[in-house]
C-alpha atoms as a PDB file:
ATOM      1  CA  UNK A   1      41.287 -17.659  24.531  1.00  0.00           C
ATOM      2  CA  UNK A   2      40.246 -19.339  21.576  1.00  0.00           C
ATOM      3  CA  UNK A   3      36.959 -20.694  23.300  1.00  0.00           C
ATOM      4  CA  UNK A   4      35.664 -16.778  23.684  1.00  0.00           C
ATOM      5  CA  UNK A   5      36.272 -15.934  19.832  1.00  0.00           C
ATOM      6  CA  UNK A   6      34.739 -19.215  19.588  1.00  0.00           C
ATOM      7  CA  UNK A   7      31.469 -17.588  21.582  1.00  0.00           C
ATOM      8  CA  UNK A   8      32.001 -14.127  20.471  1.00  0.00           C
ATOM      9  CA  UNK A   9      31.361 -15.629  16.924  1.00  0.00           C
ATOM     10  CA  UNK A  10      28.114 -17.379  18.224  1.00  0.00           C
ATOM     11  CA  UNK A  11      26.963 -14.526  19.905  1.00  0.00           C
ATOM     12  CA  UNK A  12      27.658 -12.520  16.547  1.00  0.00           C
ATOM     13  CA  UNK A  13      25.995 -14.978  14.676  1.00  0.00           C
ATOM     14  CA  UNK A  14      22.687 -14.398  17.545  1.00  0.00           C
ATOM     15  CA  UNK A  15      22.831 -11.094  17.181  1.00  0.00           C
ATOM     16  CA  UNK A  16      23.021 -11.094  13.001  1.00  0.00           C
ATOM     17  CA  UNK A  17      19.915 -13.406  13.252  1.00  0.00           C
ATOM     18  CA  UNK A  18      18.018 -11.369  15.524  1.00  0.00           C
ATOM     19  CA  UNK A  19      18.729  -8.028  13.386  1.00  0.00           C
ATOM     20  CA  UNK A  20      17.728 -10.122  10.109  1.00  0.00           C
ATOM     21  CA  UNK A  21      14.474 -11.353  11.850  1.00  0.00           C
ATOM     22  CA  UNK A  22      13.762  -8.110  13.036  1.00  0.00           C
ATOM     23  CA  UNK A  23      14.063  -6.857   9.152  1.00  0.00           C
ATOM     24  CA  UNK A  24      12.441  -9.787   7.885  1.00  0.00           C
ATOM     25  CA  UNK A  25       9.253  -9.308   9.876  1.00  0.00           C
ATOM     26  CA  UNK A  26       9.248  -5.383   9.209  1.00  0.00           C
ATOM     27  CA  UNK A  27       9.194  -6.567   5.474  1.00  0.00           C
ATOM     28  CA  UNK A  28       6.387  -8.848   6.248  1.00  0.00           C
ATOM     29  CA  UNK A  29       4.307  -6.157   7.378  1.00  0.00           C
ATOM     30  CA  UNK A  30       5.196  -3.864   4.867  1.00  0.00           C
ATOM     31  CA  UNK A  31       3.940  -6.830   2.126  1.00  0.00           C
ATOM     32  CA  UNK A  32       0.626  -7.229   4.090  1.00  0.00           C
ATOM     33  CA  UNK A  33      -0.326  -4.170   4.198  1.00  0.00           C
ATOM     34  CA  UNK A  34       0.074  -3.439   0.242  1.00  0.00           C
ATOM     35  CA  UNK A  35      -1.526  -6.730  -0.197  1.00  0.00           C
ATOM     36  CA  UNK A  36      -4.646  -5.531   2.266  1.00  0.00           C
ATOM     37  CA  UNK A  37      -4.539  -2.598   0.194  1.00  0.00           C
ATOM     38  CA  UNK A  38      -4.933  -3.686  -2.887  1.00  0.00           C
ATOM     39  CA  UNK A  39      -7.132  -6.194  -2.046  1.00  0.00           C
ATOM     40  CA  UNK A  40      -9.705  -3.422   0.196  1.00  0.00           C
ATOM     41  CA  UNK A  41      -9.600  -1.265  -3.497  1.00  0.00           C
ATOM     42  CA  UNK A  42     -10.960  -4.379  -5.309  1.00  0.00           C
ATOM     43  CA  UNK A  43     -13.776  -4.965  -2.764  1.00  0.00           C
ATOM     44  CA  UNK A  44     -14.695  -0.779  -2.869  1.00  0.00           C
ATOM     45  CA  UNK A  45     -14.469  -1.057  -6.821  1.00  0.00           C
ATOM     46  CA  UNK A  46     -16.610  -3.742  -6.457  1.00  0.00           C
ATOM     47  CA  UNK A  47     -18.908  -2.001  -3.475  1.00  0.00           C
ATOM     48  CA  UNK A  48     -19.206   0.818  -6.279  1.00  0.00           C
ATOM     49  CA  UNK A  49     -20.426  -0.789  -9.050  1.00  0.00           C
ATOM     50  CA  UNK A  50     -22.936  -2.633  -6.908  1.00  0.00           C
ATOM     51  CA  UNK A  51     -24.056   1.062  -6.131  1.00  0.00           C
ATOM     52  CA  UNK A  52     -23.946   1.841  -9.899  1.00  0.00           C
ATOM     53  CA  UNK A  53     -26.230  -1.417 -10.727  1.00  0.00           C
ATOM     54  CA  UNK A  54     -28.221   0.494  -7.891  1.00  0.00           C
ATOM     55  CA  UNK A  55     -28.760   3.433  -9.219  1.00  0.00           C
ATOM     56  CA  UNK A  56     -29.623   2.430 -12.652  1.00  0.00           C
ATOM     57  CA  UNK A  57     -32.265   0.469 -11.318  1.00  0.00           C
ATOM     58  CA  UNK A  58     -33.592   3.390  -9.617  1.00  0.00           C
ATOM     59  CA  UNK A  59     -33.251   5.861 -12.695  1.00  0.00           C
ATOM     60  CA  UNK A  60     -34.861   2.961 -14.657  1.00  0.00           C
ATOM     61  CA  UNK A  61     -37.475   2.708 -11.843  1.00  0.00           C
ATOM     62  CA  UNK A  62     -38.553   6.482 -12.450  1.00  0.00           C
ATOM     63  CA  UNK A  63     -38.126   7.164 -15.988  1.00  0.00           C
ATOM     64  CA  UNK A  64     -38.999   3.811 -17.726  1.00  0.00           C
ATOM     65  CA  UNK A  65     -41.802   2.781 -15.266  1.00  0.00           C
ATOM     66  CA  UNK A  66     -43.584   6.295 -16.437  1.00  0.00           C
ATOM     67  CA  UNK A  67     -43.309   5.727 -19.967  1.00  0.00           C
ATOM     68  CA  UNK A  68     -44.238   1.823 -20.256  1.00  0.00           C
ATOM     69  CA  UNK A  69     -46.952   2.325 -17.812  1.00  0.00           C
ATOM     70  CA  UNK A  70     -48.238   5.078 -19.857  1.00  0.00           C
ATOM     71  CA  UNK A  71     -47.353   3.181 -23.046  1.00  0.00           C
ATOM     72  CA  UNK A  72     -48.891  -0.538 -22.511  1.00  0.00           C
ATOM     73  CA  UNK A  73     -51.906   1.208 -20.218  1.00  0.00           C
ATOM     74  CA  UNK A  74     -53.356   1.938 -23.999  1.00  0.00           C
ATOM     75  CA  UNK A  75     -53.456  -2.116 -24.425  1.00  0.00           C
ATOM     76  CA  UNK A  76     -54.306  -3.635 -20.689  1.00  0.00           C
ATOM     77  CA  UNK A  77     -55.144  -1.930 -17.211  1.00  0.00           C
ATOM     78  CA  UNK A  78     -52.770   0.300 -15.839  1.00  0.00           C
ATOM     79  CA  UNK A  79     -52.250  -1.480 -12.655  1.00  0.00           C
ATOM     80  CA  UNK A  80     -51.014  -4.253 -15.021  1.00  0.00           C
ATOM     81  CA  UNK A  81     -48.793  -2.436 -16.990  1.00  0.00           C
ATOM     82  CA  UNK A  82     -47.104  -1.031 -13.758  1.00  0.00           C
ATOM     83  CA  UNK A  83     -46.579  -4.768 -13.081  1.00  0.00           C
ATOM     84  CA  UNK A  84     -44.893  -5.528 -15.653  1.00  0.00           C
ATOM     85  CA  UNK A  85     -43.161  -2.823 -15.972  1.00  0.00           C
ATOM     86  CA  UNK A  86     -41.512  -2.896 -12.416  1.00  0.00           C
ATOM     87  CA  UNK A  87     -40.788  -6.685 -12.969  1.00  0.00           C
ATOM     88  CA  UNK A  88     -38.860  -5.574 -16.054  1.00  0.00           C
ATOM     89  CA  UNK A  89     -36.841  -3.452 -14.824  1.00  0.00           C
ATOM     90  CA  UNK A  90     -36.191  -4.729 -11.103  1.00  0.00           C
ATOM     91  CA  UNK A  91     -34.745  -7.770 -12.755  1.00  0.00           C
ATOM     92  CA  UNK A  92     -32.569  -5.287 -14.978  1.00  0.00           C
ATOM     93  CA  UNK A  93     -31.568  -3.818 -11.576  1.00  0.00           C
ATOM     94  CA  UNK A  94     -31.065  -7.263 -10.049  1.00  0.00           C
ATOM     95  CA  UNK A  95     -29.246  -8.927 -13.042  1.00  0.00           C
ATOM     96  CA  UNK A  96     -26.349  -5.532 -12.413  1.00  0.00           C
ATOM     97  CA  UNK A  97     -26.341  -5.730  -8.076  1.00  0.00           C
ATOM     98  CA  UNK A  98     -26.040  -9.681  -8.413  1.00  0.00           C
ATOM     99  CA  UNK A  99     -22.944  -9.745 -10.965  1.00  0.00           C
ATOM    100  CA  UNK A 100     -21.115  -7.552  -8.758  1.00  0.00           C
ATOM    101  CA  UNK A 101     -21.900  -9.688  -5.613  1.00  0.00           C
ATOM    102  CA  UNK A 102     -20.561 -12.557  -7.267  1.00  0.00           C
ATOM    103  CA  UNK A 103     -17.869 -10.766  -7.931  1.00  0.00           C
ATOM    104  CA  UNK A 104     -17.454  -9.614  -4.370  1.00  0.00           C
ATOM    105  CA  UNK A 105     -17.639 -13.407  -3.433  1.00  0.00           C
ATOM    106  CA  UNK A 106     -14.539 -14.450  -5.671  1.00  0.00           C
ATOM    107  CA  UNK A 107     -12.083 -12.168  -4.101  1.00  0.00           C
ATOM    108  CA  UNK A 108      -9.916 -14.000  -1.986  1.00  0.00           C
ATOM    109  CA  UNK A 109      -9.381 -11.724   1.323  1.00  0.00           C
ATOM    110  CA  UNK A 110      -6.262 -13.383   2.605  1.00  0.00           C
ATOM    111  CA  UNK A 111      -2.846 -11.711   1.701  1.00  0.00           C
ATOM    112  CA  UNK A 112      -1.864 -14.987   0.201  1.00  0.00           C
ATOM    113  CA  UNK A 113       1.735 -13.807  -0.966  1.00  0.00           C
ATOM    114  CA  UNK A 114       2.625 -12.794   2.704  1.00  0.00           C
ATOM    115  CA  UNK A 115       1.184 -16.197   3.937  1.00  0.00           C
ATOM    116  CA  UNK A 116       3.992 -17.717   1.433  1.00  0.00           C
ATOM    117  CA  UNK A 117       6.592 -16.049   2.205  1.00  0.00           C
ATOM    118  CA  UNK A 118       6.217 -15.735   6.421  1.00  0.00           C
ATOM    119  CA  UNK A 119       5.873 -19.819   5.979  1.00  0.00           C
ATOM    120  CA  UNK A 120       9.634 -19.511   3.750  1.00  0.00           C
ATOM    121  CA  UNK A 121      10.539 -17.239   6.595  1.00  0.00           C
ATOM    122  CA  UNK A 122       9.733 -19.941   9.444  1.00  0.00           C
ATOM    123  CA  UNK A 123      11.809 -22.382   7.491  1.00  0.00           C
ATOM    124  CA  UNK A 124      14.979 -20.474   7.004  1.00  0.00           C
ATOM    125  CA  UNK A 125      14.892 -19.432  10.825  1.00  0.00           C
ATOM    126  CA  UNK A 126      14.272 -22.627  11.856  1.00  0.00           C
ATOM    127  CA  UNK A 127      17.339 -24.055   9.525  1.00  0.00           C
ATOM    128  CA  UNK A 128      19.287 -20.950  10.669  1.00  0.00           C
ATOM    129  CA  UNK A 129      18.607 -22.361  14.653  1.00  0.00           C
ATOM    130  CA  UNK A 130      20.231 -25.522  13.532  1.00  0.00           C
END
């Protein structure tokens, strides 16, 4: 008799560890997907403002190319001034686009806090087991 409270309290104890692993990785999904989420609204922030950099290159690229190519064609050719002109401002256009891709590049994509804390999880179960 006192061998099957004996196994009714292991089997308890199997049971309370399945229904608390069960939670655990619930939890675990939960925190990844915030984390993904967060993280995919940095990288579209970032996909924005590379658009931004974009399209003040391209305003630039229409209204500043007209007026310096008009402006310095009174001093050298006009196929020179639209030279310079475009390398002005494509490298104004460049110097926005490339910031933001470096920014792009330092965001770390992996959810690192659920990486943690599934790794604490595997060590608790395992002590748990023993």
């Amino acid at each position: 008799m006192a061998e099957m409270k004996e196994t009714q309290s292991i089997g308890d104890l199997v049971a309370r560890l399945a229904s608390d692993t069960a939670t655990l990785l619930r939890q675990e999904v939960q925190l990844a997907k915030v984390e993904l989420t967060r993280k995919a609204a940095d990288t579209g922030k970032h996909i924005g403002l590379i658009a931004v950099g974009g399209g003040v290159a391209y305003a630039g690229l229409l209204a500043i190319v007209a007026a310096l190519v008009l402006f310095l064609g009174e001093y050298m050719p006009f196929w020179l001034s639209a030279l310079v002109t475009g390398v002005v401002v494509g490298g104004i256009g460049y110097y926005f686009a490339r910031r933001q891709l470096d920014a792009l590049q330092h965001l770390d994509p992996v959810p690192r806090a659920t990486v943690e804390t599934m790794r604490e999880n595997k060590e608790w179960a395992k002590e748990q087991l023993r």
